[in-house]
PDB file of N, CA and C in Angstrom:
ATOM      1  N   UNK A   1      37.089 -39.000 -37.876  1.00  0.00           N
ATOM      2  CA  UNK A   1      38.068 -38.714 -36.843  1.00  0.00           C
ATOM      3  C   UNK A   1      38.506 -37.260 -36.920  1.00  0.00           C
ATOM      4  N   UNK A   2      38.918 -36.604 -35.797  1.00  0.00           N
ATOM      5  CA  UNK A   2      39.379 -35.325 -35.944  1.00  0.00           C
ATOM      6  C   UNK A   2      40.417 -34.910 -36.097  1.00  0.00           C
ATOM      7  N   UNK A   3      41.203 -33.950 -36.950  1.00  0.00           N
ATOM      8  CA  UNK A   3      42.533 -33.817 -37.407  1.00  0.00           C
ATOM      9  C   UNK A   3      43.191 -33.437 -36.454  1.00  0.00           C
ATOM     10  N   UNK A   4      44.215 -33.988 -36.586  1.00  0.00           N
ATOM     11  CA  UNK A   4      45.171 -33.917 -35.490  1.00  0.00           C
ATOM     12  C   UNK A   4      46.096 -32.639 -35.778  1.00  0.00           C
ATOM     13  N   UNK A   5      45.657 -31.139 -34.670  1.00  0.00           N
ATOM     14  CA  UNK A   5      47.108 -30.372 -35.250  1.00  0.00           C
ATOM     15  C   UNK A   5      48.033 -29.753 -34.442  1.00  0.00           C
ATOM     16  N   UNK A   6      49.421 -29.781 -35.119  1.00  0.00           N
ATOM     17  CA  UNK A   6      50.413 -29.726 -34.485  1.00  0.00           C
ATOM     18  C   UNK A   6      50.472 -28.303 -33.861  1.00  0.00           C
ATOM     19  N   UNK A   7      51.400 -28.185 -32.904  1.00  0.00           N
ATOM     20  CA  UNK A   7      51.551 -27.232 -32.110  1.00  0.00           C
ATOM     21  C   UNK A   7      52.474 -26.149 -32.918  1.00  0.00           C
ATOM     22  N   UNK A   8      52.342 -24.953 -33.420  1.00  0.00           N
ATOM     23  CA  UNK A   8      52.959 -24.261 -34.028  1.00  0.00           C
ATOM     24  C   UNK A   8      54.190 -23.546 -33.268  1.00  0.00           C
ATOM     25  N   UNK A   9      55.302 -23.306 -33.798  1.00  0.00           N
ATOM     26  CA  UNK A   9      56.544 -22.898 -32.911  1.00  0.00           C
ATOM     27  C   UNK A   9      56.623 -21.558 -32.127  1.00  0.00           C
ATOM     28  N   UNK A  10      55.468 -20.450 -32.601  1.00  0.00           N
ATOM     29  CA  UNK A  10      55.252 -19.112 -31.592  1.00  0.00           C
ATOM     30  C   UNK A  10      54.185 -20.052 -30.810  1.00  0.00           C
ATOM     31  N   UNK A  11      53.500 -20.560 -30.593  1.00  0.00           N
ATOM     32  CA  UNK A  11      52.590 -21.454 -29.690  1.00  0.00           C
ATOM     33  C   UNK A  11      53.290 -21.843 -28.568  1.00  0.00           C
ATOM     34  N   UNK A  12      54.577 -22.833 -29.219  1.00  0.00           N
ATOM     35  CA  UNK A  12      54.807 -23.472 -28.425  1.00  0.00           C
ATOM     36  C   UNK A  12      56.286 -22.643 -27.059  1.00  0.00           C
ATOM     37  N   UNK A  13      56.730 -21.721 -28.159  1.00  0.00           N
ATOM     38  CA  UNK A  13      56.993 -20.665 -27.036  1.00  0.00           C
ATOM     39  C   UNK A  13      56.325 -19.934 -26.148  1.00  0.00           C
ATOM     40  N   UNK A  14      55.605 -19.441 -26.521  1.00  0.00           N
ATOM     41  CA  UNK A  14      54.571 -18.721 -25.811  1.00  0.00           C
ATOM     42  C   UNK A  14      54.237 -19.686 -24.373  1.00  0.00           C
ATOM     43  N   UNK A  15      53.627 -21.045 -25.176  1.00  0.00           N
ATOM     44  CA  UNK A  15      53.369 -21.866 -23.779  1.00  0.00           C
ATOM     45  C   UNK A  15      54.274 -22.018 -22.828  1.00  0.00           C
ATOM     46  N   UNK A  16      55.920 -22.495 -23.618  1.00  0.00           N
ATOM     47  CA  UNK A  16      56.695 -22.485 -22.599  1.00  0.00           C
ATOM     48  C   UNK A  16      57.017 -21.144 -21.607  1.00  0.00           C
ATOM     49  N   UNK A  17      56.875 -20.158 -21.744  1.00  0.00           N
ATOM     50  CA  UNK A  17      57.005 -19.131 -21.316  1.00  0.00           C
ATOM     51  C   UNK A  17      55.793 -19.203 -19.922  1.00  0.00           C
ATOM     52  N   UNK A  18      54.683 -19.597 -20.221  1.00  0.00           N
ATOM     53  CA  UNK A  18      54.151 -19.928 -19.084  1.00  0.00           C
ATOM     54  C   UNK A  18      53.976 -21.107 -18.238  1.00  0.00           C
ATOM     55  N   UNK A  19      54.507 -22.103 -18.676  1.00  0.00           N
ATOM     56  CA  UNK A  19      55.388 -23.315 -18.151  1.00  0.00           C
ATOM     57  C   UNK A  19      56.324 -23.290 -17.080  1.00  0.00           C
ATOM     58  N   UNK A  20      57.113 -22.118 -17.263  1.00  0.00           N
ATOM     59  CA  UNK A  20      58.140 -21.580 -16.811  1.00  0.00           C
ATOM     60  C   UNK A  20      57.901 -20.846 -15.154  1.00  0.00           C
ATOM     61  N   UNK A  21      56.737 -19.841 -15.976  1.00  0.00           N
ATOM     62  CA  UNK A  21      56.164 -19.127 -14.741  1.00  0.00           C
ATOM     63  C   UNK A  21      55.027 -20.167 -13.986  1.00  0.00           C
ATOM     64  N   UNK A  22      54.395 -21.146 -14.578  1.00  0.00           N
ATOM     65  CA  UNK A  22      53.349 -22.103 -13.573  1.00  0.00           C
ATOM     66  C   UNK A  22      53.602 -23.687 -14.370  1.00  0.00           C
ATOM     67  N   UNK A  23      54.397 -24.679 -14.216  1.00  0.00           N
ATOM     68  CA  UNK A  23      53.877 -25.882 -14.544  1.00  0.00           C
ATOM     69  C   UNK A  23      52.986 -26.572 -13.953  1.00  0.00           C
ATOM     70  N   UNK A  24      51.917 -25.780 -13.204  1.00  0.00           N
ATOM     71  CA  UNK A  24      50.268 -26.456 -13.007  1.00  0.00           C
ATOM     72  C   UNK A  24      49.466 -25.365 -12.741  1.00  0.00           C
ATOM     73  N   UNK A  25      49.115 -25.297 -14.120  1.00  0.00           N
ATOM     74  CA  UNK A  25      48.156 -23.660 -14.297  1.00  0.00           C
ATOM     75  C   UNK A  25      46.873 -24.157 -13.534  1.00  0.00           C
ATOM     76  N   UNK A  26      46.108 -23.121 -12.890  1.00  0.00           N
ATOM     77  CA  UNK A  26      44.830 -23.481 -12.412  1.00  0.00           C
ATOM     78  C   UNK A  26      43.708 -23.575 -13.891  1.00  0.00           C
ATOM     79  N   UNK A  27      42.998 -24.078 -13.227  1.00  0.00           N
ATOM     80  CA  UNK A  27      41.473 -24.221 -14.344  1.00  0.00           C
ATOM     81  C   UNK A  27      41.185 -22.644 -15.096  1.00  0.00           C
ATOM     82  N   UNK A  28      41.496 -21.775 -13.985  1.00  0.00           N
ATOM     83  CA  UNK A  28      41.227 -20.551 -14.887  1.00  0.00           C
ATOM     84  C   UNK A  28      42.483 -20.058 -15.728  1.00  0.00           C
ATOM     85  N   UNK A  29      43.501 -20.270 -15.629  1.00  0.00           N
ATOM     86  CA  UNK A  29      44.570 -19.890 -16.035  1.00  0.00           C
ATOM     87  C   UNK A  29      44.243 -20.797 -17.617  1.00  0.00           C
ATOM     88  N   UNK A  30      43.997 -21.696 -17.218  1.00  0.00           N
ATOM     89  CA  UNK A  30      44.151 -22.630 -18.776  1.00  0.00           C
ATOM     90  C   UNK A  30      42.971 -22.218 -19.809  1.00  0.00           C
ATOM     91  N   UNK A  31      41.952 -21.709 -18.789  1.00  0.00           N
ATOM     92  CA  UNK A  31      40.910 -21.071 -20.128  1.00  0.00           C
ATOM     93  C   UNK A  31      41.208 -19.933 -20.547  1.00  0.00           C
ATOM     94  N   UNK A  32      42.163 -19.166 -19.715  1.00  0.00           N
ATOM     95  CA  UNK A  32      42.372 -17.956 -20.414  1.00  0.00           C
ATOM     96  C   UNK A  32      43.768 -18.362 -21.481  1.00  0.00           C
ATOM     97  N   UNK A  33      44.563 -18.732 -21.311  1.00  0.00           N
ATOM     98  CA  UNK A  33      45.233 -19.607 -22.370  1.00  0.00           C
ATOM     99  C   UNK A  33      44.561 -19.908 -23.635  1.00  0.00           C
ATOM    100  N   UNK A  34      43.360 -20.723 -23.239  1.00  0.00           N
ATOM    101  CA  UNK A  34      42.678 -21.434 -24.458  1.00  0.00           C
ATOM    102  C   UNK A  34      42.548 -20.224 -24.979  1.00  0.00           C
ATOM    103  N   UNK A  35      41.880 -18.738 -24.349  1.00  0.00           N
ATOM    104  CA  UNK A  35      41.592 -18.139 -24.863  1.00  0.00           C
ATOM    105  C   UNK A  35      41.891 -17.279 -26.184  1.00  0.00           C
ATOM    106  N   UNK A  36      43.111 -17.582 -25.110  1.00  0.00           N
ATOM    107  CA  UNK A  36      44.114 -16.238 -26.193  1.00  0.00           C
ATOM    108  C   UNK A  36      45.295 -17.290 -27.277  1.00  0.00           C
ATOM    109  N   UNK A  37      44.552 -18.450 -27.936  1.00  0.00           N
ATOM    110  CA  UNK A  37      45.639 -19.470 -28.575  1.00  0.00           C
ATOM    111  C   UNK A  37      44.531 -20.010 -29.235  1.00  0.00           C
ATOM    112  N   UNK A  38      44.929 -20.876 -30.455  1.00  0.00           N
ATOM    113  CA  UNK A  38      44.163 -21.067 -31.374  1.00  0.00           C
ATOM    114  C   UNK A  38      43.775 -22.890 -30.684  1.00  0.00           C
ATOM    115  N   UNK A  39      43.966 -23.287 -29.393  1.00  0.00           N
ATOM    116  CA  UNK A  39      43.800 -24.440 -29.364  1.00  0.00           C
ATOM    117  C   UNK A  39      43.012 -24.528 -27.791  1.00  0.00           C
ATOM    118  N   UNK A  40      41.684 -25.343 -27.581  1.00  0.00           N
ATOM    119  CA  UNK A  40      41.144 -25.516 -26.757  1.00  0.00           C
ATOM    120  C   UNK A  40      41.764 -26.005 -25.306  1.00  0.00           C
ATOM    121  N   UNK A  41      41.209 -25.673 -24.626  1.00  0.00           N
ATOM    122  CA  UNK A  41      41.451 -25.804 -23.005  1.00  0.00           C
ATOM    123  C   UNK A  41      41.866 -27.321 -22.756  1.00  0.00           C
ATOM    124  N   UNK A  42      41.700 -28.627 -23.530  1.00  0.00           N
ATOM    125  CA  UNK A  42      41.503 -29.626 -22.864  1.00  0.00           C
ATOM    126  C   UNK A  42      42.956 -29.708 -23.913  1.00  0.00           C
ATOM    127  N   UNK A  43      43.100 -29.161 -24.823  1.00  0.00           N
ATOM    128  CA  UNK A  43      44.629 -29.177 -25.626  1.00  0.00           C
ATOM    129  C   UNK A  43      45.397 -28.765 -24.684  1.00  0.00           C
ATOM    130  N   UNK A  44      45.567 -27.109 -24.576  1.00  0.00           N
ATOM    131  CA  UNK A  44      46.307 -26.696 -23.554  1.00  0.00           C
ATOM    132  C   UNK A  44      46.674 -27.673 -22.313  1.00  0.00           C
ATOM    133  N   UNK A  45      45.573 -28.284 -21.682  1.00  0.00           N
ATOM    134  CA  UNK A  45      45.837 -28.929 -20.129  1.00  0.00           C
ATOM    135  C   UNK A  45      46.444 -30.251 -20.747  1.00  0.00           C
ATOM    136  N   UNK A  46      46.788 -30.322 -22.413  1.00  0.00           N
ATOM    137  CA  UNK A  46      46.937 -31.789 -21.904  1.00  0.00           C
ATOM    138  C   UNK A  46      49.058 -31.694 -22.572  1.00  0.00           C
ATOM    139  N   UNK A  47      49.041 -30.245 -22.840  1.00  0.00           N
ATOM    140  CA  UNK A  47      50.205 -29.878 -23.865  1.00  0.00           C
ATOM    141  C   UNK A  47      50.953 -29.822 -22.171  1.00  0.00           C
ATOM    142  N   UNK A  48      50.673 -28.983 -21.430  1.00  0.00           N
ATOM    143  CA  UNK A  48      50.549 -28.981 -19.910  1.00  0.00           C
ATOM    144  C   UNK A  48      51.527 -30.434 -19.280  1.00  0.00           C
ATOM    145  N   UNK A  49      50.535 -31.455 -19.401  1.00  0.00           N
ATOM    146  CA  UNK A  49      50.681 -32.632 -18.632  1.00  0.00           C
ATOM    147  C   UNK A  49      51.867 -33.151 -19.823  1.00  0.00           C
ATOM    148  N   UNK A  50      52.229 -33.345 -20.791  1.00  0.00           N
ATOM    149  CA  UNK A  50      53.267 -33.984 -21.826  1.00  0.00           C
ATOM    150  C   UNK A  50      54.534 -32.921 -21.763  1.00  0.00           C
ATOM    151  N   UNK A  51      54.566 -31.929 -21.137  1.00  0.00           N
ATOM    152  CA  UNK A  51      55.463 -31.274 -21.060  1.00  0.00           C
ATOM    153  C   UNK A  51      56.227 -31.426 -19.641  1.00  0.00           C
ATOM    154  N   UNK A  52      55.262 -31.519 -18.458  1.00  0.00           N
ATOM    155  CA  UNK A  52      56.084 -32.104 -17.161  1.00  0.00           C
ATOM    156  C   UNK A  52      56.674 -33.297 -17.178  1.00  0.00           C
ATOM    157  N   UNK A  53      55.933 -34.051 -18.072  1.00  0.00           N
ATOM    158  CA  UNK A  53      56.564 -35.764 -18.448  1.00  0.00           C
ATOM    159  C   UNK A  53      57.979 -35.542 -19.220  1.00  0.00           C
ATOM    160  N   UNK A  54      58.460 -34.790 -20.327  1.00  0.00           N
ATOM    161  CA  UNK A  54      59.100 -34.531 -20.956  1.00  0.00           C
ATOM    162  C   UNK A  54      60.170 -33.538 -19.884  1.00  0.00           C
ATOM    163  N   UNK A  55      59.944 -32.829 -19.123  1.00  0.00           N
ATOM    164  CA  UNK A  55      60.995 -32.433 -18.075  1.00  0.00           C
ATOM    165  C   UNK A  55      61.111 -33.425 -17.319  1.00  0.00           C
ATOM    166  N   UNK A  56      60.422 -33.986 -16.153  1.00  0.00           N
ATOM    167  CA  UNK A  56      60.675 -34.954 -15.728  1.00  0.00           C
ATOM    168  C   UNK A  56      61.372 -35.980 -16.218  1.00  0.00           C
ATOM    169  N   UNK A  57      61.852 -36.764 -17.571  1.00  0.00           N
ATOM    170  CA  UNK A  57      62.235 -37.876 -18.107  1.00  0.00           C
ATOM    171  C   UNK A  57      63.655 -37.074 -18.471  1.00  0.00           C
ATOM    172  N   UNK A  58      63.773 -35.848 -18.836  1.00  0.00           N
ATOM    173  CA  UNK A  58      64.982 -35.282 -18.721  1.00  0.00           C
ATOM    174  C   UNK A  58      65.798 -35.184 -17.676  1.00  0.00           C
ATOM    175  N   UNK A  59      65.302 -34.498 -16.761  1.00  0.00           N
ATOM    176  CA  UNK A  59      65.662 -34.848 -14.952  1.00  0.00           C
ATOM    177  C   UNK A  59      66.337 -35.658 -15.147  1.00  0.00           C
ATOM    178  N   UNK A  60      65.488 -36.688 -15.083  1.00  0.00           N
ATOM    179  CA  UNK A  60      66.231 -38.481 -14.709  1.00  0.00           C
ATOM    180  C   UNK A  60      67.172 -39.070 -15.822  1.00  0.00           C
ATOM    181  N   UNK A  61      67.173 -38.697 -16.768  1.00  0.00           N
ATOM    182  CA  UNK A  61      68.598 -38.563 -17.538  1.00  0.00           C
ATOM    183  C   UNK A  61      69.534 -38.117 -17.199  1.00  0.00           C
ATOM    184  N   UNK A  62      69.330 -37.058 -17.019  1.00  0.00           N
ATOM    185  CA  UNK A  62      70.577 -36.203 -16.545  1.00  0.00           C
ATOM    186  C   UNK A  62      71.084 -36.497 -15.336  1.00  0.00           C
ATOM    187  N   UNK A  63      70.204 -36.685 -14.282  1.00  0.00           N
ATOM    188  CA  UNK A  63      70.712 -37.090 -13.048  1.00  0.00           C
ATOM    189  C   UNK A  63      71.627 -38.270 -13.077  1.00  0.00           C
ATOM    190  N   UNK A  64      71.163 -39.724 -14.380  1.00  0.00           N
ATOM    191  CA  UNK A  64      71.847 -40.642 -14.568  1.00  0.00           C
ATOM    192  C   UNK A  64      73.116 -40.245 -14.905  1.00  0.00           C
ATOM    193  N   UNK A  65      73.448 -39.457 -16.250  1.00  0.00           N
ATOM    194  CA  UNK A  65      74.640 -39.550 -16.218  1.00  0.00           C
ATOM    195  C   UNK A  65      75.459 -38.358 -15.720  1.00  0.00           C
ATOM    196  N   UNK A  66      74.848 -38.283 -14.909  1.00  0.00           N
ATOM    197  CA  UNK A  66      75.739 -37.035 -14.037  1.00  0.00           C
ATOM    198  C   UNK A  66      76.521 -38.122 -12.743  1.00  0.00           C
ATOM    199  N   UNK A  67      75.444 -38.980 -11.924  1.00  0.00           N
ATOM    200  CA  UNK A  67      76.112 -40.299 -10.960  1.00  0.00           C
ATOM    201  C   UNK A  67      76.523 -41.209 -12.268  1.00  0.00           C
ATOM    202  N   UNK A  68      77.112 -41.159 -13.128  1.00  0.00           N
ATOM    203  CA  UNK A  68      77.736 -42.278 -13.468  1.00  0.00           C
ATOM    204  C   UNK A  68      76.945 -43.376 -14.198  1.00  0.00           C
ATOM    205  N   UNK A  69      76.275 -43.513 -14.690  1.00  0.00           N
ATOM    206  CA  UNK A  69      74.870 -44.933 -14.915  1.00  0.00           C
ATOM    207  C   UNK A  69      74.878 -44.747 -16.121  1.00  0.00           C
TER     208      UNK A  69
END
């Protein structure tokens, strides 16, 4: 099996930083990412997709207890 590795904390700034500026990088955007980061393209697109889930599920928290719920 292949080791599983974690996202390092200048990584994971860095990504957010372009999160920020695109939460749906194009195909080329994400290889140049891969490029310049120690973790492959299909990492990147998928750090990508767990990070809109993770805003999104915040959203809807917040929206809850902002109406009251």
């Amino acid at each position: 099996m292949g080791e599983k590795r974690r996202t390092s904390e200048a990584l994971k700034f860095f990504l957010s930083a372009e999160y920020e500026k695109s939460p749906y990088p194009t195909s080329q955007q994400l290889k140049d990412l891969a490029e310049n980061g120690e973790f492959s393209r299909t990492q990147i697109r998928n750090w990508f997709e767990s990070e809109r889930q993770r805003v999104g599920l915040s959203e809807i928290k917040e929206n809850a207890l902002y109406q009251g719920e």
